[in-house]
Protein backbone atom coordinates (compact mmCIF):
# COMPACT_ATOMS: atom_id res chain seq x y z
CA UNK A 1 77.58 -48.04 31.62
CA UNK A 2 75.11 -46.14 29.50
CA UNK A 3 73.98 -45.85 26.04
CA UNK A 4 76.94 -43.17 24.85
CA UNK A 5 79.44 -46.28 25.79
CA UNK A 6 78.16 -48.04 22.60
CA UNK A 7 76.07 -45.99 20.72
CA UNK A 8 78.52 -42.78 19.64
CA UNK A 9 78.01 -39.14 19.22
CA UNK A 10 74.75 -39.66 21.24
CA UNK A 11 73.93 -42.66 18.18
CA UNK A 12 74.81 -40.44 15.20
CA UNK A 13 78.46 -41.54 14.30
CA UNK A 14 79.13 -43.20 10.86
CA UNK A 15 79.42 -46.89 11.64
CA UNK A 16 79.62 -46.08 15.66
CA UNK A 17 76.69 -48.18 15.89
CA UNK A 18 74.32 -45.55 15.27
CA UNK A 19 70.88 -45.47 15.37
CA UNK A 20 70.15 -43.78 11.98
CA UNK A 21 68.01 -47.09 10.73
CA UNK A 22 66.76 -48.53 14.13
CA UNK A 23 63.05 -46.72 14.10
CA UNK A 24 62.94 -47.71 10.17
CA UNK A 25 63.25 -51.35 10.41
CA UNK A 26 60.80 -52.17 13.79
CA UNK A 27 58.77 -54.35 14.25
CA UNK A 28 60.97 -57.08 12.74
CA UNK A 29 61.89 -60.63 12.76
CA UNK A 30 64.90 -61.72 14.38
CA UNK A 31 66.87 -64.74 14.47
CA UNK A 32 68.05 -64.59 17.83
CA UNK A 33 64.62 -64.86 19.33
CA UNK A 34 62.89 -66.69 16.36
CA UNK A 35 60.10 -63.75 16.97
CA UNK A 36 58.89 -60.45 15.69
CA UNK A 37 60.00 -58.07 18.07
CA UNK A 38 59.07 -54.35 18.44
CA UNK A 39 61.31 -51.86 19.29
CA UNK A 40 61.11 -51.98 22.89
CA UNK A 41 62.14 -55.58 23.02
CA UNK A 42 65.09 -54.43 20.88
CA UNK A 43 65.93 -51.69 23.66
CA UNK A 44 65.50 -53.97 26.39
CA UNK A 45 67.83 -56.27 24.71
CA UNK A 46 70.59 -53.44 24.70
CA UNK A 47 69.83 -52.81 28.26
CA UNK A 48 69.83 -56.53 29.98
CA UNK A 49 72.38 -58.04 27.28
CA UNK A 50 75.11 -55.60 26.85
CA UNK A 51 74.57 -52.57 29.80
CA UNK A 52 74.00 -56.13 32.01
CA UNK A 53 70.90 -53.73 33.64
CA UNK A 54 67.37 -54.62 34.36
CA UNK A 55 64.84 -54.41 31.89
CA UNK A 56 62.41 -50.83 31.78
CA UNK A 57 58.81 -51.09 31.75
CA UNK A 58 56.77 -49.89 28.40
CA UNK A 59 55.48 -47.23 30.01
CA UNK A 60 58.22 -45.59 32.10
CA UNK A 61 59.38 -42.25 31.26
CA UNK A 62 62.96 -43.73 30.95
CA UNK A 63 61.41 -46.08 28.01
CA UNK A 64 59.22 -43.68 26.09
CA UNK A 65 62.48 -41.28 26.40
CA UNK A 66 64.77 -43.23 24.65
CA UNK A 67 61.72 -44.55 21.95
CA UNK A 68 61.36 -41.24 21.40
CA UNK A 69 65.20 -40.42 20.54
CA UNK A 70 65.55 -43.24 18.44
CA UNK A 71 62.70 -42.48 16.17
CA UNK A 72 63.79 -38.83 16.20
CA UNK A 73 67.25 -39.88 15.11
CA UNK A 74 66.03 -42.07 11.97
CA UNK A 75 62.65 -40.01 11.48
CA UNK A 76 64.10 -39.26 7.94
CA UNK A 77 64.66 -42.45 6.72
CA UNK A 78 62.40 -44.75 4.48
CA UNK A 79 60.41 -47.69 6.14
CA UNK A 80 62.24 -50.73 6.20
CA UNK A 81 66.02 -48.88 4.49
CA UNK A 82 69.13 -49.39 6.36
CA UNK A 83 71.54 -46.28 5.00
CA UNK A 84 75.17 -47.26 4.06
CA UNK A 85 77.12 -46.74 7.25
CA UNK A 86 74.26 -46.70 10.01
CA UNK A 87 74.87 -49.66 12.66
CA UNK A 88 78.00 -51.76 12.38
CA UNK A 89 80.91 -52.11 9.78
CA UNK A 90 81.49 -55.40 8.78
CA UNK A 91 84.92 -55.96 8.34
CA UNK A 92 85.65 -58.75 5.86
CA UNK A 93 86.84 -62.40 7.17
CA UNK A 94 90.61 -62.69 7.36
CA UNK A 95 92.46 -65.53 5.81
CA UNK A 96 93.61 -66.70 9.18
CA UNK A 97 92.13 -67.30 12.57
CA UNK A 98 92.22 -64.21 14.75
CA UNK A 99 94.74 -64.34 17.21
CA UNK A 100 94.16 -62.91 21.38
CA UNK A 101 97.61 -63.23 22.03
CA UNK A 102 98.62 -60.63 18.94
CA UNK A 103 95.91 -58.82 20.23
CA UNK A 104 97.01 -58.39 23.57
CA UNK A 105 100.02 -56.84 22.38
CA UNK A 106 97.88 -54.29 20.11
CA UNK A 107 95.55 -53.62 23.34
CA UNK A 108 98.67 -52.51 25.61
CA UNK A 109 99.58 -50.21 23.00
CA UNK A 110 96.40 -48.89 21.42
CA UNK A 111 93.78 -49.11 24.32
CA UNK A 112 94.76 -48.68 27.50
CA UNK A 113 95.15 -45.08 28.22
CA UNK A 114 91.23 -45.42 27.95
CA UNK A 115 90.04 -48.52 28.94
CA UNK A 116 93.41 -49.69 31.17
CA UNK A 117 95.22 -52.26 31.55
CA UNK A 118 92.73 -54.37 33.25
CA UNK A 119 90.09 -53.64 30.99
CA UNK A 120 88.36 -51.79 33.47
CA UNK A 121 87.88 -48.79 32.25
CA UNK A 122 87.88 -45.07 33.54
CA UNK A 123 85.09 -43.36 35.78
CA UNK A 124 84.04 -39.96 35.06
CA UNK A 125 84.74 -37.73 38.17
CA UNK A 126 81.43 -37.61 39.34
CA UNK A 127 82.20 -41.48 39.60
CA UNK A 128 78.56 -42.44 38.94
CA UNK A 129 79.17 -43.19 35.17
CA UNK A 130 82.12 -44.19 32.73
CA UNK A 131 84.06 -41.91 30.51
CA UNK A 132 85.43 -45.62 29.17
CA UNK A 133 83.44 -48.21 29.24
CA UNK A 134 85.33 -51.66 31.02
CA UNK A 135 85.75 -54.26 28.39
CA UNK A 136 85.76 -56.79 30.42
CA UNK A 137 84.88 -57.91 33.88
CA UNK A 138 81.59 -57.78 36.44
CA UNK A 139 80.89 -54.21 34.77
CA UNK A 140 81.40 -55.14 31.28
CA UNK A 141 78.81 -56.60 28.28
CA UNK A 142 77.49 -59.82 28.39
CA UNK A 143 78.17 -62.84 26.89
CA UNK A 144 74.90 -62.51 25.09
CA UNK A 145 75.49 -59.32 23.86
CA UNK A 146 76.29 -58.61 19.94
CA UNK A 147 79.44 -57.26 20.69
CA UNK A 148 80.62 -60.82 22.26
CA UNK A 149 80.12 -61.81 18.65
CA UNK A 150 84.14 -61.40 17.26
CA UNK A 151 82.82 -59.95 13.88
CA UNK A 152 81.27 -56.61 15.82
CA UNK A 153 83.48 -56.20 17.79
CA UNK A 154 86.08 -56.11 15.16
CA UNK A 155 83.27 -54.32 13.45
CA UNK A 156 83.08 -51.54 15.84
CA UNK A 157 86.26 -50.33 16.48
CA UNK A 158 87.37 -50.20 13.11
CA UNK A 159 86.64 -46.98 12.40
CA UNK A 160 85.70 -46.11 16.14
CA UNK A 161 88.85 -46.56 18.19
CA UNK A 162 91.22 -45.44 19.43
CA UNK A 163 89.65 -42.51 20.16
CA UNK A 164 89.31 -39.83 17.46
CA UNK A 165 88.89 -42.42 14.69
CA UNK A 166 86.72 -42.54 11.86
CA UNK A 167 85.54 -43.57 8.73
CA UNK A 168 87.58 -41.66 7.15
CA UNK A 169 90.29 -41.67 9.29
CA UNK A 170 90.73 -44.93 10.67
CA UNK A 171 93.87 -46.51 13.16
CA UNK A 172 93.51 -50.13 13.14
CA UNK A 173 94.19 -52.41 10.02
CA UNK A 174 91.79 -55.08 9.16
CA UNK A 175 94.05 -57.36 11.16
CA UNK A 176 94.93 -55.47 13.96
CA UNK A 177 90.38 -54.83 14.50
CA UNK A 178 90.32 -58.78 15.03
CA UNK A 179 92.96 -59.19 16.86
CA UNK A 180 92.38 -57.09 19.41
CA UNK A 181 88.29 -58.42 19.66
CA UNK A 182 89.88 -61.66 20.22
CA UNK A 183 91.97 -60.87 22.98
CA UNK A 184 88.72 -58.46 24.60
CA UNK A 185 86.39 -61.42 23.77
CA UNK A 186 88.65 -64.16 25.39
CA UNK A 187 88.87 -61.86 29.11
CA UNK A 188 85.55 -62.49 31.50
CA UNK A 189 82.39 -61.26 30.78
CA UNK A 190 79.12 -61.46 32.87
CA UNK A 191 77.09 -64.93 31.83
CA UNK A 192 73.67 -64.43 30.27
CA UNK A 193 70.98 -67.38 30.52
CA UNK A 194 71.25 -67.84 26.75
CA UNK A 195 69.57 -71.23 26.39
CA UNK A 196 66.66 -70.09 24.15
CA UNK A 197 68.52 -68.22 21.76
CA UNK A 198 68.74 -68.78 18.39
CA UNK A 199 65.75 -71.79 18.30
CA UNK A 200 67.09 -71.97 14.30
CA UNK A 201 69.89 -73.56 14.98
CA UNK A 202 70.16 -72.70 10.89
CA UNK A 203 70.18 -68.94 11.48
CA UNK A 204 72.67 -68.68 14.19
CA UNK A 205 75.62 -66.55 13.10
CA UNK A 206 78.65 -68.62 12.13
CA UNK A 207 81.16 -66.51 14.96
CA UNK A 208 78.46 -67.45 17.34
CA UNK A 209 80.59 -68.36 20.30
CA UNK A 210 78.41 -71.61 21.60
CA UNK A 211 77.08 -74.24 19.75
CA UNK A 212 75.73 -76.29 19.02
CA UNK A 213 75.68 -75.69 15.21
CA UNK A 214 74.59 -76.53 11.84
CA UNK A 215 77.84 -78.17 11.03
CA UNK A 216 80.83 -79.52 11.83
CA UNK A 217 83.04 -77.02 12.49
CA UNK A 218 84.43 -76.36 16.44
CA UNK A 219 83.36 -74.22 18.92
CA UNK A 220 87.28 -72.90 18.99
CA UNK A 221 86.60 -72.20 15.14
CA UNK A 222 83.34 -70.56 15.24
CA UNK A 223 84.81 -68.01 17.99
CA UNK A 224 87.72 -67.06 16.49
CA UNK A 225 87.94 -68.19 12.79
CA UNK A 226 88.97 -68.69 10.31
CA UNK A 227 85.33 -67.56 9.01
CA UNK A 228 85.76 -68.31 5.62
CA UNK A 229 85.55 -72.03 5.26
CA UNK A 230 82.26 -71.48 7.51
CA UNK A 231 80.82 -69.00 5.72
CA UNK A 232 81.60 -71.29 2.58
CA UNK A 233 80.09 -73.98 4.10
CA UNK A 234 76.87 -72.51 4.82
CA UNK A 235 76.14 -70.79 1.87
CA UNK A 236 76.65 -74.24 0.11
CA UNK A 237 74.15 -75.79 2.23
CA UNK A 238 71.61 -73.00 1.68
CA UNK A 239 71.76 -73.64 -1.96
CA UNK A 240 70.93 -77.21 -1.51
């Protein structure tokens, strides 16, 4: 895979995980690590946790290439800003839990002239690089990535797929974007050593697929929902 499998329109798409506030907001702190990290952590990250690559050196030309783009891309806005529809959507928490088996259903119908039926994907003729990116599988994102997280996935494809839509055009339903992450996000997905993540147990995001936790709720609830009574929860305990 490469960066265009995530990051769309070459990382300029409203809410297709652009990069329009990535330069902006680095160095910064961030939960995950418990550190301050500078941008080419945050790149390396991409590459290791959801291309499941090898990490590039500072100074490679590879590196300083993509630095480069990203800072060219958000060179416009303000220090430390985050402009309404750069990154991820965040579709709101449904009332329910999200279901893989409703999902399934909406994947055979909605995603697999792209991505097939097994989730593999489609090569580009040149077969050295994806047209579709696999979903799941040796070739697919980690477990550590963000998008194993069921709110960005569900966050991602709401107004990014099926292919062609948008913001302002979008194809899924609230419903239908979780369902279908929790039928991608219960298929295989290359393991990541992620013992050292999240040292605030505190901070950890509550669809964090592995505990442990903060509270009391399941594993089996913190992957798939509902989110609600968690998100309840936690903002209780914060107040405290």
């Amino acid at each position: 895979m490469n960066c265009q499998n995530c990051h769309l329109d070459v990382g300029t798409k409203i809410w297709g995980n652009n990069y329009g506030a990535v330069y902006a907001n680095y160095p910064k702190y961030r939960a995950r690590s418990g550190k301050v990290e500078d941008i080419y952590k945050r790149i390396n990250d991409c590459i290791e946790r959801s291309l499941n690559g090898k990490a590039l050196a500072i100074e490679s030309k590879e590196m300083q290439a993509i630095k480069s783009y990203i800072e060219y891309i958000g060179k416009d806005v303000k220090k430390g800003s985050k402009p309404k529809g750069s990154g991820i959507f965040e579709v709101p928490f449904l009332d329910r839990a999200s279901n893989p088996i409703k999902g399934k259903e909406l994947y055979e119908v909605k995603c697999v002239t792209c991505h097939q039926l097994d989730g593999q994907g489609k090569m580009k003729d040149s077969s050295e690089e994806y047209l579709y990116p696999p979903l799941w599988g040796p070739n697919s994102y980690t477990i550590g990535a963000g998008l194993f997280r069921m709110s960005r996935f569900a966050g991602y494809i709401k107004y990014n797929m099926p292919l062609g839509a948008s913001f302002n055009e979008p194809q899924l339903s609230n419903e239908e974007a979780w369902d279908i992450a929790a039928f991608v996000n219960s298929q295989p997905h290359p393991s990541k050593d992620i013992s050292a993540d999240w040292p605030k147990i505190e901070e950890k995001p509550i669809d964090h697929p592995f505990g442990p936790y903060a509270d009391t709720f399941s594993e089996i609830q913190h992957k798939f929902g509902p989110f609600k009574p968690i998100d309840l929860a936690k903002k209780q305990q914060t107040k405290k």
